[in-house]
N, C-alpha and C. Protein backbone atom coordinates (compact mmCIF):
# COMPACT_ATOMS: atom_id res chain seq x y z
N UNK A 1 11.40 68.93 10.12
CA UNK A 1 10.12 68.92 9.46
C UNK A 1 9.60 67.50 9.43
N UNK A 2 8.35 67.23 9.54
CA UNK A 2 7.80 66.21 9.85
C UNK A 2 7.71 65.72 7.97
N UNK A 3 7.60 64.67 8.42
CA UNK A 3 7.87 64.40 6.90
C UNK A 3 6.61 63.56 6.34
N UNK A 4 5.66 63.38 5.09
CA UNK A 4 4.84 62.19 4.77
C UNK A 4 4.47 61.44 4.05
N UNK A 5 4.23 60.46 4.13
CA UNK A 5 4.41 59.28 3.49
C UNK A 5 4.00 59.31 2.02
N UNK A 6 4.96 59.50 0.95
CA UNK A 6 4.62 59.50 -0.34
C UNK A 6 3.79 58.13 -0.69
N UNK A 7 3.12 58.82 -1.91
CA UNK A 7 2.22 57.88 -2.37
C UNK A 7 2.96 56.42 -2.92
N UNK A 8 2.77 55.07 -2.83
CA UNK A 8 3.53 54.02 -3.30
C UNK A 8 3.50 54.25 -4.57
N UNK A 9 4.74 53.98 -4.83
CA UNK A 9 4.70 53.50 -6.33
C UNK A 9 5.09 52.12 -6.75
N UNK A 10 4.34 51.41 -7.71
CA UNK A 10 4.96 50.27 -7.69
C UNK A 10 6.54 49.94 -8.40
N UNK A 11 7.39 49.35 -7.89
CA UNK A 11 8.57 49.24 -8.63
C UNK A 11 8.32 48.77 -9.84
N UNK A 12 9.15 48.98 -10.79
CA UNK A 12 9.30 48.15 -12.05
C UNK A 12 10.08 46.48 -12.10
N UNK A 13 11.10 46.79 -11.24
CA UNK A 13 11.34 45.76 -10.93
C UNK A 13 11.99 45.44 -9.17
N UNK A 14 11.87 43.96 -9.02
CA UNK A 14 12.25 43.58 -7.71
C UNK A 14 13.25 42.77 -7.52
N UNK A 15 14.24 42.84 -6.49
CA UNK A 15 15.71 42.07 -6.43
C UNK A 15 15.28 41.37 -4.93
N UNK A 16 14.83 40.30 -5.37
CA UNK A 16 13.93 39.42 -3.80
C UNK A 16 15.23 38.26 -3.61
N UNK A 17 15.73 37.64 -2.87
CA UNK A 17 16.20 36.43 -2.84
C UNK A 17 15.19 35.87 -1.21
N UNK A 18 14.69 35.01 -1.61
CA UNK A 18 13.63 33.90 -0.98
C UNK A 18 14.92 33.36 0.52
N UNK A 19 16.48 32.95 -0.45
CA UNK A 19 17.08 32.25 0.73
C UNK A 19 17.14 33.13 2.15
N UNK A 20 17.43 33.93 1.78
CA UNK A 20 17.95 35.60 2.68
C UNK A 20 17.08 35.63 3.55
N UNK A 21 15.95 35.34 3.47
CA UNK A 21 14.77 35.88 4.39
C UNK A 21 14.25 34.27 5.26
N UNK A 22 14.85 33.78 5.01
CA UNK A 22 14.73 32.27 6.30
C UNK A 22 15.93 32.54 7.09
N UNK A 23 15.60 32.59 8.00
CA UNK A 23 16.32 32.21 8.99
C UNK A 23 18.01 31.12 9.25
N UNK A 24 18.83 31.00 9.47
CA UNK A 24 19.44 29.53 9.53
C UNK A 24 19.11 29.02 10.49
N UNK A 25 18.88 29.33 11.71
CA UNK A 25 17.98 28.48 12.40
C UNK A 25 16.59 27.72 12.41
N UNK A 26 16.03 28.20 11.32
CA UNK A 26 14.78 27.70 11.00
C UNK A 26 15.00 26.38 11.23
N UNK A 27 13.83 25.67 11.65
CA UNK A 27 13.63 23.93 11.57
C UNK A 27 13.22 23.45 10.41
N UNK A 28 13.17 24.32 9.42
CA UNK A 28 12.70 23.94 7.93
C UNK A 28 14.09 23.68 7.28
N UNK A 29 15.27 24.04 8.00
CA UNK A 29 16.24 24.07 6.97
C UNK A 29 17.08 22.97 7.33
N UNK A 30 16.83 22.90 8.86
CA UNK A 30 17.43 20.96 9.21
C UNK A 30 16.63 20.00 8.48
N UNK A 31 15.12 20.22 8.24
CA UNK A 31 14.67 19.59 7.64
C UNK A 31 15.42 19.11 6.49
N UNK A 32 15.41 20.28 5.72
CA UNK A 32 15.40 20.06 4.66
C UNK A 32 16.95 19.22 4.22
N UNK A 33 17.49 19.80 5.19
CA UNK A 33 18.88 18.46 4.83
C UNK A 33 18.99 16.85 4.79
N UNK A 34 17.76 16.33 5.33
CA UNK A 34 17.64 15.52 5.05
C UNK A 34 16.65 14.58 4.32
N UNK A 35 15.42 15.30 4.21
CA UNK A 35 14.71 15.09 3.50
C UNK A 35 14.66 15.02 1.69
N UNK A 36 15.20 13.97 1.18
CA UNK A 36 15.33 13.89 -0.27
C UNK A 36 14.32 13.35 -0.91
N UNK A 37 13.82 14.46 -1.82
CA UNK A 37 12.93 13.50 -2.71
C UNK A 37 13.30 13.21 -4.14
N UNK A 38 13.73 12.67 -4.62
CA UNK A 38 14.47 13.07 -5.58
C UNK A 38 14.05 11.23 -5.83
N UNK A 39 13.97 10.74 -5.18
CA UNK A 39 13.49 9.29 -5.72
C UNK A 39 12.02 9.23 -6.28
N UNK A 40 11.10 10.07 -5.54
CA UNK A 40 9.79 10.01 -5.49
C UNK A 40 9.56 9.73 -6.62
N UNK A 41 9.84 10.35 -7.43
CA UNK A 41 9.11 10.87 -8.96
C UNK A 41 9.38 8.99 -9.75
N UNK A 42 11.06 8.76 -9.95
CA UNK A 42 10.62 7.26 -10.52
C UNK A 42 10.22 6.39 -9.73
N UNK A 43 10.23 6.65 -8.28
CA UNK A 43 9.05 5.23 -7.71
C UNK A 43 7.77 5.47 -8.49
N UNK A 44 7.06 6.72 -8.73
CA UNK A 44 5.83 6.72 -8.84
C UNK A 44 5.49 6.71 -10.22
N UNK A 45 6.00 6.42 -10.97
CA UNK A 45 5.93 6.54 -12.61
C UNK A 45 4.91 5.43 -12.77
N UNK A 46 5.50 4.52 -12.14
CA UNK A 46 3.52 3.56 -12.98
C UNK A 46 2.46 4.04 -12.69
N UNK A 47 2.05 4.84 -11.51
CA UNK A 47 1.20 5.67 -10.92
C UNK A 47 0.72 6.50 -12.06
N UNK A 48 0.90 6.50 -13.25
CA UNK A 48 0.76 7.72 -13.65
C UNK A 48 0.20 7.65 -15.33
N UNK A 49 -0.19 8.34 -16.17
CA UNK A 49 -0.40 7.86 -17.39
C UNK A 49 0.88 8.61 -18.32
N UNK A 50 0.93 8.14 -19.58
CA UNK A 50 1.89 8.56 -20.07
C UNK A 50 1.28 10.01 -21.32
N UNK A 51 -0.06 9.81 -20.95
CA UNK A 51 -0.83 11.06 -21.98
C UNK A 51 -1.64 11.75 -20.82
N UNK A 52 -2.23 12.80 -21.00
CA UNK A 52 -2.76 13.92 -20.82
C UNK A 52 -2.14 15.05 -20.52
N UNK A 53 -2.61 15.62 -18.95
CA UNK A 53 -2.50 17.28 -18.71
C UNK A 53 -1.23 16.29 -17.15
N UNK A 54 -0.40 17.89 -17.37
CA UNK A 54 0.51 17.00 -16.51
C UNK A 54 -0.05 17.22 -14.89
N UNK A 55 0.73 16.53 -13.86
CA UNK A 55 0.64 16.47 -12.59
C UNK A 55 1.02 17.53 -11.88
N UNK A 56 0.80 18.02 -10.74
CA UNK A 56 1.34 18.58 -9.58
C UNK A 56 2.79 18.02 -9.70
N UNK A 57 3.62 19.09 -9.45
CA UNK A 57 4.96 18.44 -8.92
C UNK A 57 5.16 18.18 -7.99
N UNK A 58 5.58 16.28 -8.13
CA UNK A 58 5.68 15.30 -6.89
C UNK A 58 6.50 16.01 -5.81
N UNK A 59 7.67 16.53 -5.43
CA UNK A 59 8.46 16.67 -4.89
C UNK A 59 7.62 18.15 -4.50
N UNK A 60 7.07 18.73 -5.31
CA UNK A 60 6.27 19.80 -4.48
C UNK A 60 4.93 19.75 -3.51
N UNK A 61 4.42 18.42 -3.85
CA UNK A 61 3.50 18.06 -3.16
C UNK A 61 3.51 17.25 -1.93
N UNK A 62 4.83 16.25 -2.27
CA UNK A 62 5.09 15.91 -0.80
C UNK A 62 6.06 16.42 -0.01
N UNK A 63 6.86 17.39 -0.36
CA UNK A 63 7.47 18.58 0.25
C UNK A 63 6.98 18.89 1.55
N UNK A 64 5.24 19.70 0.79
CA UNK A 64 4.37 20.20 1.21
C UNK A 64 3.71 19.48 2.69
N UNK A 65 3.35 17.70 2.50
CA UNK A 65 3.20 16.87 3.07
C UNK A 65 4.29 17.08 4.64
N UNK A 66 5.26 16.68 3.96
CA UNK A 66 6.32 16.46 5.00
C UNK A 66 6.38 18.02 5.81
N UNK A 67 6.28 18.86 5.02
CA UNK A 67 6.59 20.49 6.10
C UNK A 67 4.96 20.53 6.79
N UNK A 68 3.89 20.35 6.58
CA UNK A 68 2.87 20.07 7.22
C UNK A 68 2.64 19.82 8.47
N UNK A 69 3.40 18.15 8.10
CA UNK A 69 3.41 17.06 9.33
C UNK A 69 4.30 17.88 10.40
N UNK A 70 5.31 18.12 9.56
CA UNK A 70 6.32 18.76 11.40
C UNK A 70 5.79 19.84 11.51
N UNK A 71 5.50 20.48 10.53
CA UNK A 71 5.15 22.19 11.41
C UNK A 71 3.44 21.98 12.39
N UNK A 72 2.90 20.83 12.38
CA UNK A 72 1.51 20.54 12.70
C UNK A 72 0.48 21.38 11.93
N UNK A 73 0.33 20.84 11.00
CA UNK A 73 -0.92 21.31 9.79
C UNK A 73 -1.27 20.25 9.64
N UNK A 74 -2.50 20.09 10.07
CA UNK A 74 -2.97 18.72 9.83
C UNK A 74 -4.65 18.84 8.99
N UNK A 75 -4.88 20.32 8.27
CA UNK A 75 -5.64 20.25 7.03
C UNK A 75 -4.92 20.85 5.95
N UNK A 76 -4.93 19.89 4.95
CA UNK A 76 -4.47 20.21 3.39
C UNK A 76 -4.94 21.43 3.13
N UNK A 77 -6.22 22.13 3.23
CA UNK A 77 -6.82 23.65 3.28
C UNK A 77 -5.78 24.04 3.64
N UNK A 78 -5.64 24.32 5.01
CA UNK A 78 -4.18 25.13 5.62
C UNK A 78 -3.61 24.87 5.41
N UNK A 79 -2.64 24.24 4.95
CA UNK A 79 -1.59 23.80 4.62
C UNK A 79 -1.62 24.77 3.37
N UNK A 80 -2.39 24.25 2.21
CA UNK A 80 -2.39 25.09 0.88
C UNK A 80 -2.23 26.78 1.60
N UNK A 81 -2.77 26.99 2.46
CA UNK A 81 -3.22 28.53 3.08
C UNK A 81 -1.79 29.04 3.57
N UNK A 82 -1.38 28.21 4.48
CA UNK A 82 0.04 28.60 4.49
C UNK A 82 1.16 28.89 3.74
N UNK A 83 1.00 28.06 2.92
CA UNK A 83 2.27 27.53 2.10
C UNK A 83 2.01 28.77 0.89
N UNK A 84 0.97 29.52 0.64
CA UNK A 84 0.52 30.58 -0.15
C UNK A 84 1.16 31.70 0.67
N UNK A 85 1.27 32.06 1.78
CA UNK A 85 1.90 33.37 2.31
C UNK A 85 3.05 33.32 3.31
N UNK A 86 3.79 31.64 3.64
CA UNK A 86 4.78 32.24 4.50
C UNK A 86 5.99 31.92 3.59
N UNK A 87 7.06 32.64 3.66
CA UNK A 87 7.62 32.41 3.32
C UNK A 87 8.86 31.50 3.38
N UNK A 88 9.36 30.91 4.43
CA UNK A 88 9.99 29.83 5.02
C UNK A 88 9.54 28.55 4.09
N UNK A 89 8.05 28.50 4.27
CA UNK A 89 7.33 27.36 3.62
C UNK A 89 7.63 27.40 2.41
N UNK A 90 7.45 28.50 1.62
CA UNK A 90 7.49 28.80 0.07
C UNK A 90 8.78 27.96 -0.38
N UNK A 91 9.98 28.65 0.88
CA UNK A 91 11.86 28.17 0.62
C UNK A 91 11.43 26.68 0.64
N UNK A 92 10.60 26.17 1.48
CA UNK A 92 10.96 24.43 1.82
C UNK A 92 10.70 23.92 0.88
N UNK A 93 8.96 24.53 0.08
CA UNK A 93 8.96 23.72 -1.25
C UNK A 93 9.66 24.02 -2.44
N UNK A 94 10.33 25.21 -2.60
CA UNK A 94 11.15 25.58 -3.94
C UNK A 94 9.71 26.41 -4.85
N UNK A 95 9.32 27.15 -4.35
CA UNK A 95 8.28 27.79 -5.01
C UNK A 95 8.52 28.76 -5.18
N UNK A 96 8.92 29.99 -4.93
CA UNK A 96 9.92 31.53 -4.74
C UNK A 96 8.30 31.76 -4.74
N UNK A 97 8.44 33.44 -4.90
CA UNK A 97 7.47 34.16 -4.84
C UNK A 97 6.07 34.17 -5.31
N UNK A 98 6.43 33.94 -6.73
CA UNK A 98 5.30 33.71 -7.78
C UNK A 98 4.91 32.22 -8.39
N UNK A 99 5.98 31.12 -7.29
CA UNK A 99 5.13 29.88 -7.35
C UNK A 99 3.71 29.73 -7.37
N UNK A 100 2.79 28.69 -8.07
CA UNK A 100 1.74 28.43 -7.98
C UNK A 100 1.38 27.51 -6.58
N UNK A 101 0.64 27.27 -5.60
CA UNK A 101 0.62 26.42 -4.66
C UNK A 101 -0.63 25.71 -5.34
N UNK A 102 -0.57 24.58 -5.15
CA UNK A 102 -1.08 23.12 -5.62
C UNK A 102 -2.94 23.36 -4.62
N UNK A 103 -4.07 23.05 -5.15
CA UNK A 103 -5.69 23.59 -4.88
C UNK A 103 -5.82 22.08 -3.64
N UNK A 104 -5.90 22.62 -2.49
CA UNK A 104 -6.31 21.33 -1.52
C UNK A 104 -6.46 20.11 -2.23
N UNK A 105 -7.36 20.26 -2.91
CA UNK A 105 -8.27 19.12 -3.54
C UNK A 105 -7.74 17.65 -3.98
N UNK A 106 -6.09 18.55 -4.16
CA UNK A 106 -5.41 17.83 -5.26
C UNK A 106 -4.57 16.63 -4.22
N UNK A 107 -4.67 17.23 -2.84
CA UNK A 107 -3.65 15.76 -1.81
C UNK A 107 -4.59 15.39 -2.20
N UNK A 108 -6.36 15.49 -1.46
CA UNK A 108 -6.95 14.26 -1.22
C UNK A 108 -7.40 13.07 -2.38
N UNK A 109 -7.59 13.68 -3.48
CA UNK A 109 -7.42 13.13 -4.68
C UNK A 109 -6.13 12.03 -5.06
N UNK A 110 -4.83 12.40 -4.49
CA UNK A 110 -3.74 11.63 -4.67
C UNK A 110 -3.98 10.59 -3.81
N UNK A 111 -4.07 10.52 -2.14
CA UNK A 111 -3.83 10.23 -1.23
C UNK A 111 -4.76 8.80 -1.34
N UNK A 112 -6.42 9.33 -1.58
CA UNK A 112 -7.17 8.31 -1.82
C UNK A 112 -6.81 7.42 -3.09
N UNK A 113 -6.71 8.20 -4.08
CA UNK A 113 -6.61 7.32 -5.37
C UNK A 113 -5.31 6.80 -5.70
N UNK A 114 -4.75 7.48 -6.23
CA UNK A 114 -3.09 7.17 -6.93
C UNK A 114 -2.59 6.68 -6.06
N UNK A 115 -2.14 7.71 -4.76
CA UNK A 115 -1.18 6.96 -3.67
C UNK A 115 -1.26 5.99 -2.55
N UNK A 116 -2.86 5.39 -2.83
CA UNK A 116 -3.89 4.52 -2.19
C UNK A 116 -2.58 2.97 -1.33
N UNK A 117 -2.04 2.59 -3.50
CA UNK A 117 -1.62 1.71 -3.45
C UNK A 117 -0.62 1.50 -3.39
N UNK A 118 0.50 3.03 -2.99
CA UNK A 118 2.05 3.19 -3.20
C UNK A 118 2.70 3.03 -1.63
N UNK A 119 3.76 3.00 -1.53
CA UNK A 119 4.26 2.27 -0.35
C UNK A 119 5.40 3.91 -0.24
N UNK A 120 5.42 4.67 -0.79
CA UNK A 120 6.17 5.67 -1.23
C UNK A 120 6.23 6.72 -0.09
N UNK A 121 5.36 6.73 0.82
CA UNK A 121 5.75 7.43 2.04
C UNK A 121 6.40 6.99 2.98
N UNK A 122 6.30 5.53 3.40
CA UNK A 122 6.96 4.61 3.69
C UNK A 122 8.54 4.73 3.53
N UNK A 123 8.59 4.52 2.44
CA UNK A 123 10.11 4.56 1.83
C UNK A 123 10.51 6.10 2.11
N UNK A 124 10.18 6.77 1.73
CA UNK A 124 10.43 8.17 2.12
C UNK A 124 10.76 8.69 3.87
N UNK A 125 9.90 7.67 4.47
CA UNK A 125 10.69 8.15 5.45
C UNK A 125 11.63 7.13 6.22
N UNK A 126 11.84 5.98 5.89
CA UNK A 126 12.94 4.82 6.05
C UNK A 126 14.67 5.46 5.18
N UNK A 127 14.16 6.32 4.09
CA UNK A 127 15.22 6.67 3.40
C UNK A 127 16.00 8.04 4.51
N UNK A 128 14.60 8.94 5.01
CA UNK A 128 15.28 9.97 5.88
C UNK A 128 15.66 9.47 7.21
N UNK A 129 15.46 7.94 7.35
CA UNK A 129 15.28 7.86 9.13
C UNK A 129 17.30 7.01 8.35
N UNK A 130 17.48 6.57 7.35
CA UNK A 130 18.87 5.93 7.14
C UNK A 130 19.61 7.08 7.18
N UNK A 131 19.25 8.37 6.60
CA UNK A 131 20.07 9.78 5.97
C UNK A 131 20.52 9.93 8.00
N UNK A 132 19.50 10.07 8.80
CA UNK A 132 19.96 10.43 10.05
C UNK A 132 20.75 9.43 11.26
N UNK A 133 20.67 8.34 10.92
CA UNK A 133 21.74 7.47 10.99
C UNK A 133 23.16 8.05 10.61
N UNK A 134 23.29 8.01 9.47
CA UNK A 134 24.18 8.15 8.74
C UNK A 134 25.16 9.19 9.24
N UNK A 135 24.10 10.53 9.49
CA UNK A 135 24.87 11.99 9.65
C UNK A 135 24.88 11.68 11.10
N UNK A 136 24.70 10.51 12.20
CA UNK A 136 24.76 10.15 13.63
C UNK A 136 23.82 11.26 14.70
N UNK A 137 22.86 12.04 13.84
CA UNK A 137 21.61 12.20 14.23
C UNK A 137 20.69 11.71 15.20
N UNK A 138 20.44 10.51 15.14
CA UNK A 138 19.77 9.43 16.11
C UNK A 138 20.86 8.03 15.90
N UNK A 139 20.41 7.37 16.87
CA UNK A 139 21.06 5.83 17.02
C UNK A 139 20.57 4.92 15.81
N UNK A 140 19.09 4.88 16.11
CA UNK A 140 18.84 3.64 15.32
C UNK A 140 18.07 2.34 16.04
N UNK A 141 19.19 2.43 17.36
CA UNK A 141 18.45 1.42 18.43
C UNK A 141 17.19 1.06 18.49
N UNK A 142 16.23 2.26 18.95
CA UNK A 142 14.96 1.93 19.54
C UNK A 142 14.23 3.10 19.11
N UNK A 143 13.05 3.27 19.40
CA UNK A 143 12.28 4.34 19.20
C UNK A 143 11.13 4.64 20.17
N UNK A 144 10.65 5.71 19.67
CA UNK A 144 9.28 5.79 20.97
C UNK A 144 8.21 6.36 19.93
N UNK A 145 7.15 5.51 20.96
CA UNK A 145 6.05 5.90 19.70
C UNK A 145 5.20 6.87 20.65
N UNK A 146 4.09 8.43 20.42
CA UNK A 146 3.78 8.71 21.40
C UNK A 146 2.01 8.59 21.14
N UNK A 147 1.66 7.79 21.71
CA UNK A 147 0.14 7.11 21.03
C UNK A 147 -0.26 6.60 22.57
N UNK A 148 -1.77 6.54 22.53
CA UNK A 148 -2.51 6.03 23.31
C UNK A 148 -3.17 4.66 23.18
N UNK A 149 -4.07 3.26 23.86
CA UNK A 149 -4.58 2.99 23.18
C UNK A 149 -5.89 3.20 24.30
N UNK A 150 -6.39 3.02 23.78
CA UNK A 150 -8.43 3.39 24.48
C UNK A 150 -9.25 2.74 23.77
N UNK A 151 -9.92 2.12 25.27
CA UNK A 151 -10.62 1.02 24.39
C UNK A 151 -11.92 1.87 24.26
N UNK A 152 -12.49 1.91 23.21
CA UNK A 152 -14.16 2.78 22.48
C UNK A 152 -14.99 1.90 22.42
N UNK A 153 -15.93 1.20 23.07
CA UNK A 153 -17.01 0.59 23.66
C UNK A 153 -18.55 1.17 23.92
N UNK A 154 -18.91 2.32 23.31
CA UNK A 154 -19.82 3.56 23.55
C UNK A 154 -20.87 3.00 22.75
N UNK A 155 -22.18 2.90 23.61
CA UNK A 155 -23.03 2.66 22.90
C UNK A 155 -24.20 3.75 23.03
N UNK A 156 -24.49 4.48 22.30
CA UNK A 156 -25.01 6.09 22.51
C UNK A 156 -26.50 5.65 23.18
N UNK A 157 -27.06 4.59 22.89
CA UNK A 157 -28.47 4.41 23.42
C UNK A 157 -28.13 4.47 24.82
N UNK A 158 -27.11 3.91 25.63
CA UNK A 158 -26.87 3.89 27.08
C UNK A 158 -26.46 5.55 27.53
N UNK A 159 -26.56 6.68 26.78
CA UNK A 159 -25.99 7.64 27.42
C UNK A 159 -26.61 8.33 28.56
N UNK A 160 -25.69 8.65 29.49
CA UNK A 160 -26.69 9.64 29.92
C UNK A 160 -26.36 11.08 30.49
N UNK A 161 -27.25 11.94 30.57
CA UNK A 161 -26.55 13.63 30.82
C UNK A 161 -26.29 14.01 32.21
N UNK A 162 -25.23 14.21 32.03
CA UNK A 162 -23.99 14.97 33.30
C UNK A 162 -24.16 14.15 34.41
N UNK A 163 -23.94 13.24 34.87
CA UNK A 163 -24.29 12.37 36.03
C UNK A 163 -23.48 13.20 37.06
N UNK A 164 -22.97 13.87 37.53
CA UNK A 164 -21.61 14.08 38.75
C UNK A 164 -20.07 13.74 38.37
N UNK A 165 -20.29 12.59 37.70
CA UNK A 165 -18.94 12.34 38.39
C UNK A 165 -18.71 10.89 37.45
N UNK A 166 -17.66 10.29 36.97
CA UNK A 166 -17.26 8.56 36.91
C UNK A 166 -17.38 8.28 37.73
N UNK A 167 -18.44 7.00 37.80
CA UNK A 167 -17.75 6.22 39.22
C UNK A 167 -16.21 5.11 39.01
N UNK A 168 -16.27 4.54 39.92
CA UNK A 168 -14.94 3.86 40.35
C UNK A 168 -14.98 3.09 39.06
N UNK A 169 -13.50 3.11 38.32
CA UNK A 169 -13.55 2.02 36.75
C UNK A 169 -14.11 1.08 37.72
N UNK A 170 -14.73 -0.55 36.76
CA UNK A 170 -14.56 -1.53 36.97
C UNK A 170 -13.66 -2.48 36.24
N UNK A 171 -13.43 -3.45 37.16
CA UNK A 171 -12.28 -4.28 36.22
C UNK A 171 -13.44 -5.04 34.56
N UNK A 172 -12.24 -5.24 33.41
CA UNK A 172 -13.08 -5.89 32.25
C UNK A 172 -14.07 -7.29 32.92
N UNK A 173 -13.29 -7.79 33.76
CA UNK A 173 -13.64 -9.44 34.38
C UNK A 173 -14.93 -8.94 35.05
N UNK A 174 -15.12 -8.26 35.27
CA UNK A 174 -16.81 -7.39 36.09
C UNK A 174 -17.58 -7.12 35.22
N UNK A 175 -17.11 -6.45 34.64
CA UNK A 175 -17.95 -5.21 33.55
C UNK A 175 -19.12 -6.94 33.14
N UNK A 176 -20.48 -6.57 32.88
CA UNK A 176 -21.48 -6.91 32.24
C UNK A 176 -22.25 -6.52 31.32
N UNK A 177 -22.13 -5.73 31.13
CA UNK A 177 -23.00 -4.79 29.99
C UNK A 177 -21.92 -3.29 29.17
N UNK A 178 -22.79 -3.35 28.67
CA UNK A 178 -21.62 -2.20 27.74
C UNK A 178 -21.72 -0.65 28.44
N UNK A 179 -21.09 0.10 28.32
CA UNK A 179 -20.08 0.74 29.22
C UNK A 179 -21.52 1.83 28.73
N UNK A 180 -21.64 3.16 30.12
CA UNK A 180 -21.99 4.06 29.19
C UNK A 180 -21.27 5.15 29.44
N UNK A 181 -22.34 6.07 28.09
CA UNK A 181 -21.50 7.43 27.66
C UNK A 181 -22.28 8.78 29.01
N UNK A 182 -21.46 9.41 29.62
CA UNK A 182 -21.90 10.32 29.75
C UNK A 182 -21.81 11.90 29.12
N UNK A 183 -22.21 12.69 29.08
CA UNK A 183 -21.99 13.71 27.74
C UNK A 183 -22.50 15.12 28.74
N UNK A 184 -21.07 16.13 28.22
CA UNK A 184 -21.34 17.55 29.14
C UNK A 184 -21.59 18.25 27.77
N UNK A 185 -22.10 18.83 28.29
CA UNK A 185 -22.33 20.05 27.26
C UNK A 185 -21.77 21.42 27.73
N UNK A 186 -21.47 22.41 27.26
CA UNK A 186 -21.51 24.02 27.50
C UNK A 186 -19.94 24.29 26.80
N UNK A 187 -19.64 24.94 27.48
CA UNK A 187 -17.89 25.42 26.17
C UNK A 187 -16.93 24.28 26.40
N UNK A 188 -17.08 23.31 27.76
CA UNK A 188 -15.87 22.72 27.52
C UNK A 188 -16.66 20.86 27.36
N UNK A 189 -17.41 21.00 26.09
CA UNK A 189 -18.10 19.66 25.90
C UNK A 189 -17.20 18.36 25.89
N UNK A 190 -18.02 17.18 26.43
CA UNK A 190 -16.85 16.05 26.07
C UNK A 190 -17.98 14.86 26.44
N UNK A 191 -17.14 14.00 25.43
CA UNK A 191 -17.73 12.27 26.04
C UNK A 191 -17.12 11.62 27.25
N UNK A 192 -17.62 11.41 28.16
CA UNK A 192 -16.77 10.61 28.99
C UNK A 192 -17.68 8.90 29.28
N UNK A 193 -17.05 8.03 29.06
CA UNK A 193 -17.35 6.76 29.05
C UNK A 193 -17.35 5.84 31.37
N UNK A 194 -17.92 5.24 30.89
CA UNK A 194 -17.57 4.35 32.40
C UNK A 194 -17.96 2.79 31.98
């Protein structure tokens, strides 16, 4: 007999464990072995007043920061957006189910103001780059940085629309006048300089 789907009922109660449902392979959980924050909070105590309504929790906010950066979230919006429904994320910051997640508003508010003048990310990650030393993780030796540099010389009055093509660079020792912009338009838009 075909059978159908009774109506839900909601439980009265729920037996959830948050750890169970990550993975051990997750990259949140190597993370998290080395990532300590546990200093944050008394570096940042002058940061802070000793009266009103209290703070975001530090260690939940730059948790948040740090699982961001590696997972590539690079808006605090999403980030908050994520960190509200996955659950991996929820485990990284220590939030379980019915954690509150911290209102965007509240990095950029830190970031500009309070943490303007703190050196605390810095240290935070000199403390995880010693932790992976330590556990012989990386060397230590050397590093690689993966960055460009480009020189931006664009002066929009010189632009002009879709020419063909760059012509041949010229060397800086040539160049006489400031470089111009040429500009495509349609789905795959872009500046391109000469």
């Amino acid at each position: 007999m075909m059978g159908d789907r009774t109506a839900a009922q909601e439980a009265l109660f729920y037996s959830f464990n948050l750890e169970r449902h990550v993975p051990a392979d997750h990259v949140l959980r190597s993370i998290d072995r080395f990532a300590d924050l546990s200093g944050i909070r008394e570096h940042l105590r002058p940061f802070y007043s000793s009266t009103g309504r209290p703070s975001v929790d530090l260690e939940l906010m730059f948790g948040m920061l740090i699982m961001g950066y590696c997972m590539g979230i690079r808006s605090e919006r999403r980030l908050c957006e994520e960190v509200h429904v996955n659950l991996a994320y929820r485990w990284f910051c220590r939030l379980g189910l019915e954690g509150e997640v911290p209102d965007h508003s509240t990095f950029s508010k830190n970031r500009r103001g309070r943490f303007r003048d703190s050196d605390v990310l810095r240290r935070l990650l000199e403390t995880t780059v010693a932790r992976c030393i330590a556990e012989r993780m990386v060397g230590g030796e050397g590093f690689a940085v993966d960055s460009s540099l480009v020189r931006a010389d664009v002066n929009r009055q010189h632009a002009v629309d879709q020419a063909g093509g760059l012509p041949v660079p010229v060397s800086s020792k040539q160049r006489t006048r400031a470089p111009k912009c040429i500009i495509r338009s349609g789905p795959r838009s872009q500046i391109l300089t000469h």
